[in-house]
N, C-alpha and C. Protein backbone atom coordinates (compact mmCIF):
# COMPACT_ATOMS: atom_id res chain seq x y z
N UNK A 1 78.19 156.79 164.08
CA UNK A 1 77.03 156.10 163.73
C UNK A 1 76.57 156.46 162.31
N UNK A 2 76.82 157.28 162.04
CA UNK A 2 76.43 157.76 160.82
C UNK A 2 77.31 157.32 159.77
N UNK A 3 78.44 157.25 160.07
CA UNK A 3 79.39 156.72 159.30
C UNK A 3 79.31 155.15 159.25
N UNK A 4 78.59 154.70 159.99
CA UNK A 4 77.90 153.20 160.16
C UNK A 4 77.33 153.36 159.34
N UNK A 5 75.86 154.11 159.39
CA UNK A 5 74.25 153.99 159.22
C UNK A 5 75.04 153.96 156.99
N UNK A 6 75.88 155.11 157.10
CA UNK A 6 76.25 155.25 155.14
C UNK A 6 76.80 154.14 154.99
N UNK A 7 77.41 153.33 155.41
CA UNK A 7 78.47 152.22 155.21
C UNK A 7 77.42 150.91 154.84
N UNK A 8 76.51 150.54 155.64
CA UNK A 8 75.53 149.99 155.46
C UNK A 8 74.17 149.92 154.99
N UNK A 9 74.34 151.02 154.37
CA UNK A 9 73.07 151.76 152.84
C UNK A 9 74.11 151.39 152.11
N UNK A 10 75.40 151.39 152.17
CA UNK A 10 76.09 151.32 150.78
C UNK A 10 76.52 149.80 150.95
N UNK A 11 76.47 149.37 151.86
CA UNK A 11 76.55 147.79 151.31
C UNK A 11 75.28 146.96 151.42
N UNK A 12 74.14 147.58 151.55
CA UNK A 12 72.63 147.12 151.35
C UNK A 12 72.75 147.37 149.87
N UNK A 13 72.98 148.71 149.09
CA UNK A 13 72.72 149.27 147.92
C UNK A 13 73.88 148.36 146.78
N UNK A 14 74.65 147.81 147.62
CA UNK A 14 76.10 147.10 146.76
C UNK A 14 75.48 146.05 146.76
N UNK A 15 74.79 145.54 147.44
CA UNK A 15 74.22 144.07 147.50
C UNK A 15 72.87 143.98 146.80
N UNK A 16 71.97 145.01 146.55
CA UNK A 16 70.72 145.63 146.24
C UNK A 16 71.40 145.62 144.59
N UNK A 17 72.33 146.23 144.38
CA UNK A 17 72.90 146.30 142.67
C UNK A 17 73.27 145.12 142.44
N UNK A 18 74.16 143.58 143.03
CA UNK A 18 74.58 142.49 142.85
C UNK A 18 73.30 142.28 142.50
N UNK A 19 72.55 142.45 143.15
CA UNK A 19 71.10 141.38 142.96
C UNK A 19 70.66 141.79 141.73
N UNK A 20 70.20 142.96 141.43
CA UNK A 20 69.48 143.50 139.90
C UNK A 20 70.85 143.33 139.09
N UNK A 21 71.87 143.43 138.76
CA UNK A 21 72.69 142.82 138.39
C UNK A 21 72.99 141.17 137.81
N UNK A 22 72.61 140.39 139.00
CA UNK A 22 72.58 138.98 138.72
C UNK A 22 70.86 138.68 138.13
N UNK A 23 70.08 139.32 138.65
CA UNK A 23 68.87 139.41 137.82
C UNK A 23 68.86 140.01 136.67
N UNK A 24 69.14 140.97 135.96
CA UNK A 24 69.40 141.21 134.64
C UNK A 24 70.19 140.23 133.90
N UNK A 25 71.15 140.08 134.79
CA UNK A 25 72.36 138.83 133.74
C UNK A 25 71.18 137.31 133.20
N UNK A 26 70.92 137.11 134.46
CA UNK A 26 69.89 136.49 134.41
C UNK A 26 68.35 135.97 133.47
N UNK A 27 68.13 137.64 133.30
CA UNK A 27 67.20 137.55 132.26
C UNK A 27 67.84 137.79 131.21
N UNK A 28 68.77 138.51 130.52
CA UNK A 28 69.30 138.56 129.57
C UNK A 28 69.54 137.17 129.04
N UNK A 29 70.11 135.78 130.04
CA UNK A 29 70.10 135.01 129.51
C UNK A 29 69.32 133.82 129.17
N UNK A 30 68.06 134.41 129.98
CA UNK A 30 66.69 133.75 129.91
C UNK A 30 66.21 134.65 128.46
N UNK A 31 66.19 135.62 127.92
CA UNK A 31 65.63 136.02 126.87
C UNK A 31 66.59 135.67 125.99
N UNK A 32 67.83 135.83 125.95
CA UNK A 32 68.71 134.94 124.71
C UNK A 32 68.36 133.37 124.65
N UNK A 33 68.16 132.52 125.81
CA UNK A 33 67.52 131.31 125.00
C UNK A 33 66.11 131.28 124.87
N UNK A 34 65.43 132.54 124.99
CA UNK A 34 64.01 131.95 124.61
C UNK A 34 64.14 132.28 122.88
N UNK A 35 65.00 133.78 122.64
CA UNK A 35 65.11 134.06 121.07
C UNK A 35 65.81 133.17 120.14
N UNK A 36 66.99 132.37 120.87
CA UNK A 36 67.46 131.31 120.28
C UNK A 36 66.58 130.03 119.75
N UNK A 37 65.63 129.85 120.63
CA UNK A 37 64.70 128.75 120.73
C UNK A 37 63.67 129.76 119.68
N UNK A 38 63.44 130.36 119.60
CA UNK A 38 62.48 130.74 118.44
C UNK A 38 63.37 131.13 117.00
N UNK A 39 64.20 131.79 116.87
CA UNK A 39 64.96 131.37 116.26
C UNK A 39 64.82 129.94 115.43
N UNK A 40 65.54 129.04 115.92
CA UNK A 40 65.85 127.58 116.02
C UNK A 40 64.33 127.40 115.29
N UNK A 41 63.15 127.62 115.82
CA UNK A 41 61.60 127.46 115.51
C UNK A 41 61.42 127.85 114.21
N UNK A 42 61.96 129.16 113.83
CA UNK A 42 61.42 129.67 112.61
C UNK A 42 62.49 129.39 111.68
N UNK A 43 63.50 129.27 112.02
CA UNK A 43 64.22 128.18 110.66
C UNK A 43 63.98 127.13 110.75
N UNK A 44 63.35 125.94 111.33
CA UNK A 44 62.90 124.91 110.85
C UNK A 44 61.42 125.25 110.55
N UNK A 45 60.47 126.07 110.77
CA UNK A 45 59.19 126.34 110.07
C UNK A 45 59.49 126.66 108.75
N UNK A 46 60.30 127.61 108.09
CA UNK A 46 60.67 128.29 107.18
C UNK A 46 61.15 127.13 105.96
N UNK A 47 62.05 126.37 106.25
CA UNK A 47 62.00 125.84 105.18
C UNK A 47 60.62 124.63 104.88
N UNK A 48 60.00 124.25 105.65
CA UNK A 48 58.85 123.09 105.75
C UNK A 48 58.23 123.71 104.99
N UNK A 49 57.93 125.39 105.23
CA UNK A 49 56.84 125.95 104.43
C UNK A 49 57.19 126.39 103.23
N UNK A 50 58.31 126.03 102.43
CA UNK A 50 58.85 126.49 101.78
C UNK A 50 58.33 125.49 101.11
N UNK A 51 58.98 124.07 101.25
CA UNK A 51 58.70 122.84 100.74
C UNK A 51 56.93 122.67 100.68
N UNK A 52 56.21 123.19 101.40
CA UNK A 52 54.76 122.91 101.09
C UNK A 52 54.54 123.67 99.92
N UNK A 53 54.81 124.85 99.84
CA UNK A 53 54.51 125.73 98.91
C UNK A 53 55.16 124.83 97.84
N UNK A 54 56.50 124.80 97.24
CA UNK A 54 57.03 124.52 96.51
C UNK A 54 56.36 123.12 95.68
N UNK A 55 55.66 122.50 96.83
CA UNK A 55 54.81 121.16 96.22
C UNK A 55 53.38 121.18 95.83
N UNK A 56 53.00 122.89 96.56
CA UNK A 56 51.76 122.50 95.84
C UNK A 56 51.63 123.71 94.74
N UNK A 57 52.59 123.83 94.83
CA UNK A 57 52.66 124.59 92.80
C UNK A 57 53.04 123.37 91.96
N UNK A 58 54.05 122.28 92.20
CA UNK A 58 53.94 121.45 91.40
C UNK A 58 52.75 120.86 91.15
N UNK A 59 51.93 120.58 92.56
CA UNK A 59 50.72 119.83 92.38
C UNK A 59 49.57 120.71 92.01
N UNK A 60 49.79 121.73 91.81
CA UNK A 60 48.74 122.78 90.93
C UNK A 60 49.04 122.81 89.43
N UNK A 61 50.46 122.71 89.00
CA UNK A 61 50.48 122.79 87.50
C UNK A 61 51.08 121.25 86.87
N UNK A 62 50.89 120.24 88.14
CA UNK A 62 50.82 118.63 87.10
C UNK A 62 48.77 118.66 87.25
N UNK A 63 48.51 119.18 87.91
CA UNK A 63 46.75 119.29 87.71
C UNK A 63 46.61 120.15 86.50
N UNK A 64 47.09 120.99 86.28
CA UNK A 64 46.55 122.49 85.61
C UNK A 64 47.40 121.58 83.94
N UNK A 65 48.04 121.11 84.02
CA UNK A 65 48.80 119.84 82.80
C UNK A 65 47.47 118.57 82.39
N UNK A 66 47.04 117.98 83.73
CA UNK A 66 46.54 117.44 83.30
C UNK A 66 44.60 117.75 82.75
N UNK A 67 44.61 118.68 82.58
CA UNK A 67 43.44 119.38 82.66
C UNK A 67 43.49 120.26 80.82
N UNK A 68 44.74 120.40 81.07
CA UNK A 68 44.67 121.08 79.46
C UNK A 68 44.89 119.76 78.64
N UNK A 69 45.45 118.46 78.94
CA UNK A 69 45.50 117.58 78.14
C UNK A 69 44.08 116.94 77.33
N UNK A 70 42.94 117.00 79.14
CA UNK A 70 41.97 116.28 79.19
C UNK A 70 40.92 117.19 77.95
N UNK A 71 41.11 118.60 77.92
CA UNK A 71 40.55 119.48 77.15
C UNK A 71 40.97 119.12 75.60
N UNK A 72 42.49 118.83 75.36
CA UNK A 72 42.58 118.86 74.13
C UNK A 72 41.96 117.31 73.53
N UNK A 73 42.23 116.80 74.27
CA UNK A 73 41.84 115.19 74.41
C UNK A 73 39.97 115.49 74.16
N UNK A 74 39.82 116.05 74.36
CA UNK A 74 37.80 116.22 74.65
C UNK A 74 37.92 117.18 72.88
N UNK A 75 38.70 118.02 72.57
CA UNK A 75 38.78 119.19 71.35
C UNK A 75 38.76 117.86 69.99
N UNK A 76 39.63 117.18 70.21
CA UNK A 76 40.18 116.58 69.24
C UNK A 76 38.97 115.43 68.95
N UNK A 77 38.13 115.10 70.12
CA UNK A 77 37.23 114.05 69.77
C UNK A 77 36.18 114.36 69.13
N UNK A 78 36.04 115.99 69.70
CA UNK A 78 34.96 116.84 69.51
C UNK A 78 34.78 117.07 67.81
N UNK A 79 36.39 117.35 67.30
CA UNK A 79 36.89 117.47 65.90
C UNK A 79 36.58 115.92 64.87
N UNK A 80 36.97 115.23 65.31
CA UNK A 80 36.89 113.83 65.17
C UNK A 80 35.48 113.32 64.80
N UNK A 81 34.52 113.32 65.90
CA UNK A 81 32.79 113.42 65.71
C UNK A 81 32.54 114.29 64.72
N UNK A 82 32.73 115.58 64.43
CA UNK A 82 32.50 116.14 63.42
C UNK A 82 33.03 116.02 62.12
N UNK A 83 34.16 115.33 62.02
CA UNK A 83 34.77 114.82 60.62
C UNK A 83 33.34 113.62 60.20
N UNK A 84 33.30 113.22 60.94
CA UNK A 84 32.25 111.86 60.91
C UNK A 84 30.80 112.26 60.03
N UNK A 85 30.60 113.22 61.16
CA UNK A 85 28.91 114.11 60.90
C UNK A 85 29.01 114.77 59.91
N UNK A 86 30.33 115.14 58.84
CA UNK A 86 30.17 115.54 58.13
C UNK A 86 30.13 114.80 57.25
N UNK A 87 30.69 113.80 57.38
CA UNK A 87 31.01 112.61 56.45
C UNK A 87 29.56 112.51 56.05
N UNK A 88 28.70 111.83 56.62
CA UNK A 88 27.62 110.94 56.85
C UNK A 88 26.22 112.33 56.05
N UNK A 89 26.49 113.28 56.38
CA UNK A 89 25.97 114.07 55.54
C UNK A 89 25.79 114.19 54.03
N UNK A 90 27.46 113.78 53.61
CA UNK A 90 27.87 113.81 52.19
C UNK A 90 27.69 112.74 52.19
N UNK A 91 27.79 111.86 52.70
CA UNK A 91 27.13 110.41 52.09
C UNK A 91 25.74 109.97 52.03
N UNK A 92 25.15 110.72 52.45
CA UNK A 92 23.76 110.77 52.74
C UNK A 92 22.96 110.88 51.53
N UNK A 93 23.75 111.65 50.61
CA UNK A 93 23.23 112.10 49.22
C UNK A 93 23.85 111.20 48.32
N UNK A 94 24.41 110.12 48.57
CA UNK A 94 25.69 109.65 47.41
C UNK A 94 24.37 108.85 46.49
N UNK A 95 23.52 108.30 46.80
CA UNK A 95 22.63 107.41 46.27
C UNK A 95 22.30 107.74 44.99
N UNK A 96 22.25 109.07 44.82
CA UNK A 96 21.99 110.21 43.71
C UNK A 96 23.12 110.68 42.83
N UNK A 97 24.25 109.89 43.41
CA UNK A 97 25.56 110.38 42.65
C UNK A 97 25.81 109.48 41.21
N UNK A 98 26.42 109.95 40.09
CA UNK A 98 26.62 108.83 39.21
C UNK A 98 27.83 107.88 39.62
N UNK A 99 28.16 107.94 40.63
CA UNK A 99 29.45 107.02 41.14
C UNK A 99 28.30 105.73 42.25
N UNK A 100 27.02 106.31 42.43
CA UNK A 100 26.70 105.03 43.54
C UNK A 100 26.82 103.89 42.61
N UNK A 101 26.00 103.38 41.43
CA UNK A 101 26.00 102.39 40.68
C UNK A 101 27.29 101.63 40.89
N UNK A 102 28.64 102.32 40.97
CA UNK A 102 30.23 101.32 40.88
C UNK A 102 30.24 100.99 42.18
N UNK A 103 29.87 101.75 43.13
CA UNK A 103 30.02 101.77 45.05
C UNK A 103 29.02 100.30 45.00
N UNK A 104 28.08 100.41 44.60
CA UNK A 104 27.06 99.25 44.48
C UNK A 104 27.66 97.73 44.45
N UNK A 105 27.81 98.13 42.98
CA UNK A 105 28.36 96.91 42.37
C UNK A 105 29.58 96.30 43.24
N UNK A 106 30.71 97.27 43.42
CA UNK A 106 31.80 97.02 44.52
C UNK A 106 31.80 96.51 45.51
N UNK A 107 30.59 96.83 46.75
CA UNK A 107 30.48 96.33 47.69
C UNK A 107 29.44 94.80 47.39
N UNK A 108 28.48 94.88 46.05
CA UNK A 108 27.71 93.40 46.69
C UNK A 108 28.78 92.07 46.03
N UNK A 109 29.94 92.61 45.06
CA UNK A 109 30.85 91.56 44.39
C UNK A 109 31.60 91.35 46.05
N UNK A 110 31.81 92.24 46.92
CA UNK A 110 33.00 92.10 48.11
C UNK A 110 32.14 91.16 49.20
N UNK A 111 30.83 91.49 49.03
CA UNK A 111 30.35 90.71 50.30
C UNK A 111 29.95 89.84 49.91
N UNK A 112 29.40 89.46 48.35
CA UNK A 112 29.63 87.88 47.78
C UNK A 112 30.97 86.93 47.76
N UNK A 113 32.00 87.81 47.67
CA UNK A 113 33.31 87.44 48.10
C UNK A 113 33.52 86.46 49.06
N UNK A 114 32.90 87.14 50.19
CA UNK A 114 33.14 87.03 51.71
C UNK A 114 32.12 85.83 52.03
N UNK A 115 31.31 85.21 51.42
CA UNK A 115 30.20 84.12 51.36
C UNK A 115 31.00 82.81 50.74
N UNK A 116 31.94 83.14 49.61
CA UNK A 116 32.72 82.05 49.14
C UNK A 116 32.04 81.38 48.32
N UNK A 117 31.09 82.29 47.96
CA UNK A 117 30.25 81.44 46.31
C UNK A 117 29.04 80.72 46.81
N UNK A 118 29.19 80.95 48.26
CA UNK A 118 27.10 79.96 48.41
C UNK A 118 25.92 80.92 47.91
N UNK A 119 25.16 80.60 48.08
CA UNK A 119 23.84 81.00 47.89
C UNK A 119 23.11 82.10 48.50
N UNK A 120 23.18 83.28 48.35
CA UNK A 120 22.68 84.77 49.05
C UNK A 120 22.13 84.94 49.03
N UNK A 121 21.66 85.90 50.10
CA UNK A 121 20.58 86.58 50.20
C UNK A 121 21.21 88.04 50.78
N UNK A 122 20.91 89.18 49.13
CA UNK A 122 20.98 90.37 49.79
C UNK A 122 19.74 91.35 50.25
N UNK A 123 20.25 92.13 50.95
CA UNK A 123 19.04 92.81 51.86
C UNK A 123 19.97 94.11 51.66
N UNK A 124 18.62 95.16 50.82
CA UNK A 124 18.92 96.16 50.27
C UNK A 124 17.72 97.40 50.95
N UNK A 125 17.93 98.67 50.42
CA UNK A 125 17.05 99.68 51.00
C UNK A 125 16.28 99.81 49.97
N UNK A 126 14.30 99.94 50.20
CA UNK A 126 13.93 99.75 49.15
C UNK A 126 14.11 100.27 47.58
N UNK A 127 15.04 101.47 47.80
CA UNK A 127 15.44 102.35 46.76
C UNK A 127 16.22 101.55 45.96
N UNK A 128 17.07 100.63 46.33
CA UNK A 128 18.41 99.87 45.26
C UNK A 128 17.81 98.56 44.79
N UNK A 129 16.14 98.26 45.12
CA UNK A 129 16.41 96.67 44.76
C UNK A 129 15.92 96.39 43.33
N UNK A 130 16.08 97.41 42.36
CA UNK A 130 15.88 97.56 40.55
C UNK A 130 17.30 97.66 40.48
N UNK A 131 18.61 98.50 41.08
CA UNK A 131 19.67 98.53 40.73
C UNK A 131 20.44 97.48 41.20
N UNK A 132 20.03 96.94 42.21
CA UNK A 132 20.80 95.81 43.17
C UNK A 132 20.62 94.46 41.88
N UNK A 133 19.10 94.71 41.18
CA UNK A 133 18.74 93.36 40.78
C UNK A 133 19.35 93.32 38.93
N UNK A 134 19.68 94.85 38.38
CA UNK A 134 20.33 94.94 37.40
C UNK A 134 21.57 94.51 37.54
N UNK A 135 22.22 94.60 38.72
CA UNK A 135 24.02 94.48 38.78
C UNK A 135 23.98 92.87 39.20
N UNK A 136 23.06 92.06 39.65
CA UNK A 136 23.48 90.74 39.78
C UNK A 136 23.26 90.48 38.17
N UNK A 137 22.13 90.79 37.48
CA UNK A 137 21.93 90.42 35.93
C UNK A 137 22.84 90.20 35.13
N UNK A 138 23.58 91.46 35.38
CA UNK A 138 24.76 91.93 34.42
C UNK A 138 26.51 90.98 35.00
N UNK A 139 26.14 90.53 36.06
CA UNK A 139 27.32 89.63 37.06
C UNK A 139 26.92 88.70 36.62
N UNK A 140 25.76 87.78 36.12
CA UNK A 140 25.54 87.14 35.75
C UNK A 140 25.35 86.32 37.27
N UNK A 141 24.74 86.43 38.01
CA UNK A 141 24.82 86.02 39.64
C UNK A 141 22.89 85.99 39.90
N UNK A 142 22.35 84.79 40.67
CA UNK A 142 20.91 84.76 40.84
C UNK A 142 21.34 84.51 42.34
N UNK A 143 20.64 85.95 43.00
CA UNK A 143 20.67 85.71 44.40
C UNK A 143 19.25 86.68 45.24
N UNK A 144 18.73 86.13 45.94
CA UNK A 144 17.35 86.65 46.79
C UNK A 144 17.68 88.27 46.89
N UNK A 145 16.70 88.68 46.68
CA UNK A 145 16.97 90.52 46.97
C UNK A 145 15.99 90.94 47.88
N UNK A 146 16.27 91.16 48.96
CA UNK A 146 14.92 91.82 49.83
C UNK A 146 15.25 93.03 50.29
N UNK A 147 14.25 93.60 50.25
CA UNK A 147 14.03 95.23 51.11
C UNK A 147 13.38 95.66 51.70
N UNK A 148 14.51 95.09 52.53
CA UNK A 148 13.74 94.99 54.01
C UNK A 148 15.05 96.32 55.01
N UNK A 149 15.52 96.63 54.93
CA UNK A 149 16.96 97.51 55.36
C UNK A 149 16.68 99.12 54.77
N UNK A 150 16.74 99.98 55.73
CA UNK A 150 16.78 101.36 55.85
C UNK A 150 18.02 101.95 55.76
N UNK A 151 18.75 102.08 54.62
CA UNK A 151 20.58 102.27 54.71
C UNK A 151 20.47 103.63 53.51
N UNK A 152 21.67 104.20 53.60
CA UNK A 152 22.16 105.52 52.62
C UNK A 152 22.48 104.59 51.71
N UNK A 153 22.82 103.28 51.41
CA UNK A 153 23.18 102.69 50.44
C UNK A 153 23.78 101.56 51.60
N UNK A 154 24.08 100.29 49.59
CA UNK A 154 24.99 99.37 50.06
C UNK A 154 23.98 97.96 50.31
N UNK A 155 24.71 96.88 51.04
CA UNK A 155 24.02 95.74 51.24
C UNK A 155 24.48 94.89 52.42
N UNK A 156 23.21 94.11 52.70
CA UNK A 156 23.79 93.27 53.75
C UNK A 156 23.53 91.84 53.52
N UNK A 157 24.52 90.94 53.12
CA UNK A 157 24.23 89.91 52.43
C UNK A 157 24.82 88.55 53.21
N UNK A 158 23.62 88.03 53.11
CA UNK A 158 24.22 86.35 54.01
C UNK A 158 23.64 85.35 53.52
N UNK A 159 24.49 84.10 53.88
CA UNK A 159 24.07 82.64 53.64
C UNK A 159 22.76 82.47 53.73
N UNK A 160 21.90 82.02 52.74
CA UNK A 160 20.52 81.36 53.13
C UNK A 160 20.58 81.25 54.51
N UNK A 161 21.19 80.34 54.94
CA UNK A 161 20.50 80.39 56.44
C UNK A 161 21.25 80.74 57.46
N UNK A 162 21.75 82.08 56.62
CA UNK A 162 22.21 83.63 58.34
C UNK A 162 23.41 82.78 59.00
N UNK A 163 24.14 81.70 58.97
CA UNK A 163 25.36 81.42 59.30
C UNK A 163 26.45 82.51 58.85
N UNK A 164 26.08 83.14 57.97
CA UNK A 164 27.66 84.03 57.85
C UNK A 164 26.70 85.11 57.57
N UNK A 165 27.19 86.25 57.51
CA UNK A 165 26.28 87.71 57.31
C UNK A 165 27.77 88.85 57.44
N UNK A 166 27.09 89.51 56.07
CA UNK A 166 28.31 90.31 55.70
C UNK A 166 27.86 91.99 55.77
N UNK A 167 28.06 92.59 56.66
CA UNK A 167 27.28 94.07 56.30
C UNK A 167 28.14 94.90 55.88
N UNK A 168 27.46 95.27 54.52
CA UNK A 168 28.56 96.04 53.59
C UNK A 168 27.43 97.30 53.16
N UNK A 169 26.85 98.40 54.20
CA UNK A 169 26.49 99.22 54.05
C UNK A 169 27.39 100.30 54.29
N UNK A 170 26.79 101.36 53.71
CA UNK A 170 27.66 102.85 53.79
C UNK A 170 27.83 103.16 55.28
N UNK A 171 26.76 102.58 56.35
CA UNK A 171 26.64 102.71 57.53
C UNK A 171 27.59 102.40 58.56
N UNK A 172 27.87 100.71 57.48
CA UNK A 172 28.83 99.89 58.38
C UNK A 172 30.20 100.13 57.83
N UNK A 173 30.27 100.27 56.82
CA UNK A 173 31.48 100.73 56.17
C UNK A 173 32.21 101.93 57.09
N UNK A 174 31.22 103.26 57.43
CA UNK A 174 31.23 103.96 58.00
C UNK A 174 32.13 103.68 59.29
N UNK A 175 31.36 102.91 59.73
CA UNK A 175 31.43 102.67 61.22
C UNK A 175 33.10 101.93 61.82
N UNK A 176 32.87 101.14 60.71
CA UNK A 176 34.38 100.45 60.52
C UNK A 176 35.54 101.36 60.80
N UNK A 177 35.18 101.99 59.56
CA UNK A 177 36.16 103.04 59.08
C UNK A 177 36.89 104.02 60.49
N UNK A 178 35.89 104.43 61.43
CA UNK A 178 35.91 104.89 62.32
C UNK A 178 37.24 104.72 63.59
N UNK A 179 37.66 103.90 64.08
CA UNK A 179 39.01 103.33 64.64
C UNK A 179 39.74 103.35 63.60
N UNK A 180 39.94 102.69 62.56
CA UNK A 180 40.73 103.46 61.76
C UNK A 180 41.50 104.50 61.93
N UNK A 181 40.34 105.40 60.73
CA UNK A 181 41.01 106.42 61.07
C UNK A 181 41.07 107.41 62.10
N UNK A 182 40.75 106.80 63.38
CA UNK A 182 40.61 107.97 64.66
C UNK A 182 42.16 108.05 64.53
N UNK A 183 42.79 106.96 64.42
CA UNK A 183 44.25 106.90 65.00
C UNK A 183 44.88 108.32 63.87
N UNK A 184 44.64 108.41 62.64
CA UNK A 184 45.16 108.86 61.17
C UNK A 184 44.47 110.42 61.83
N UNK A 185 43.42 110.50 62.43
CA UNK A 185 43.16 112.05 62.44
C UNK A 185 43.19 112.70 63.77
N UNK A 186 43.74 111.90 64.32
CA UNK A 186 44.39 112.40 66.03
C UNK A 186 45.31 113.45 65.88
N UNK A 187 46.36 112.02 64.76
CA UNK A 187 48.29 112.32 64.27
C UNK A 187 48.04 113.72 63.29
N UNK A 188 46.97 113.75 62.45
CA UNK A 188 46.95 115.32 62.13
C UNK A 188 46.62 116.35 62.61
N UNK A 189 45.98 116.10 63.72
CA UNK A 189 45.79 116.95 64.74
C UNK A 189 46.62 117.01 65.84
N UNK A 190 47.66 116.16 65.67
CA UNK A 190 49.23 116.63 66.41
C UNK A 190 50.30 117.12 65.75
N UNK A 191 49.83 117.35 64.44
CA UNK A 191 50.69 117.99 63.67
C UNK A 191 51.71 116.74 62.92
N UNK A 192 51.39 115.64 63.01
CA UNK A 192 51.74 114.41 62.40
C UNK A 192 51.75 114.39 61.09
């Protein structure tokens, strides 16, 4: 009986080891596909996040591009306005220069030009209308002089009856000038 009772502990215990046996095999291969399956998970996470990253550094330095452009773009206008303001300063005084008298004469022969020989009327600042009225004298030209216009110089001259009107002040001259040369002082400020 005893030699029974061991025979059958040892094939309870043989059958008791099959079992934790086939249960280990078991989980071993329940934990190899759960690591496979994560695995599998974190190489396809890995590169996605790779690619996010990778796009939003591009999309941080085409921003961080377009941001230093918008700055130099804002520098250069900033430069630009001040070529102007300085301008308008030094012209501010020209009235007093011995060169206004030719600037004078220059602009009211250009905007009589621009009339085609009718009958004018210039409109001057009250300061020019003794010099305005010497330089038609000396042109040998009889045309209305009023001062009626607040300008650094120059004239604004039109047809008797305001169908054509020519403004040939330092103001407008100015102003003109302006598109111009924005384009001419951009290109030197690109090293153009």
């Amino acid at each position: 009986m005893t030699k029974e009772l061991i025979q059958a502990v040892e094939e309870s215990a043989q059958e008791e080891i099959s079992s934790i046996r086939e249960h280990a095999a078991a989980q071993v291969i329940r934990i190899k596909e759960e690591a496979r399956a994560e695995g599998e998970k974190l190489r396809q996470h890995h590169p996605e996040y790779w690619k996010s990253i990778a796009a939003a550094r591009r999309t941080t330095i085409v921003a961080a591009r377009e941001k230093a452009k918008l700055k130099l773009l804002q520098i250069k206008e900033e430069i630009f306005e001040e070529t102007f303001r300085h301008a308008e300063e030094e012209l501010a005084g020209f009235r007093d220069s011995s060169r206004y008298e030719g600037f004078l004469n220059y602009v009211i022969l250009e905007a009589l030009a621009e009339l085609d020989g009718a009958s004018a009327v210039l409109r001057v600042d009250k300061r020019d209308v003794a010099l305005c009225t010497s330089i038609l004298k000396t042109l040998s030209q009889s045309h209305a002089v009023i001062a009626d216009i607040e300008s650094m110089g120059g004239v604004i001259a039109s047809t008797t009856d305001e169908s054509v009107i020519v403004k040939n002040t330092i103001e407008s001259r100015l102003k003109r000038s302006r598109e111009v040369l924005r384009k001419e002082i951009f290109s030197i400020l690109d090293g153009g």
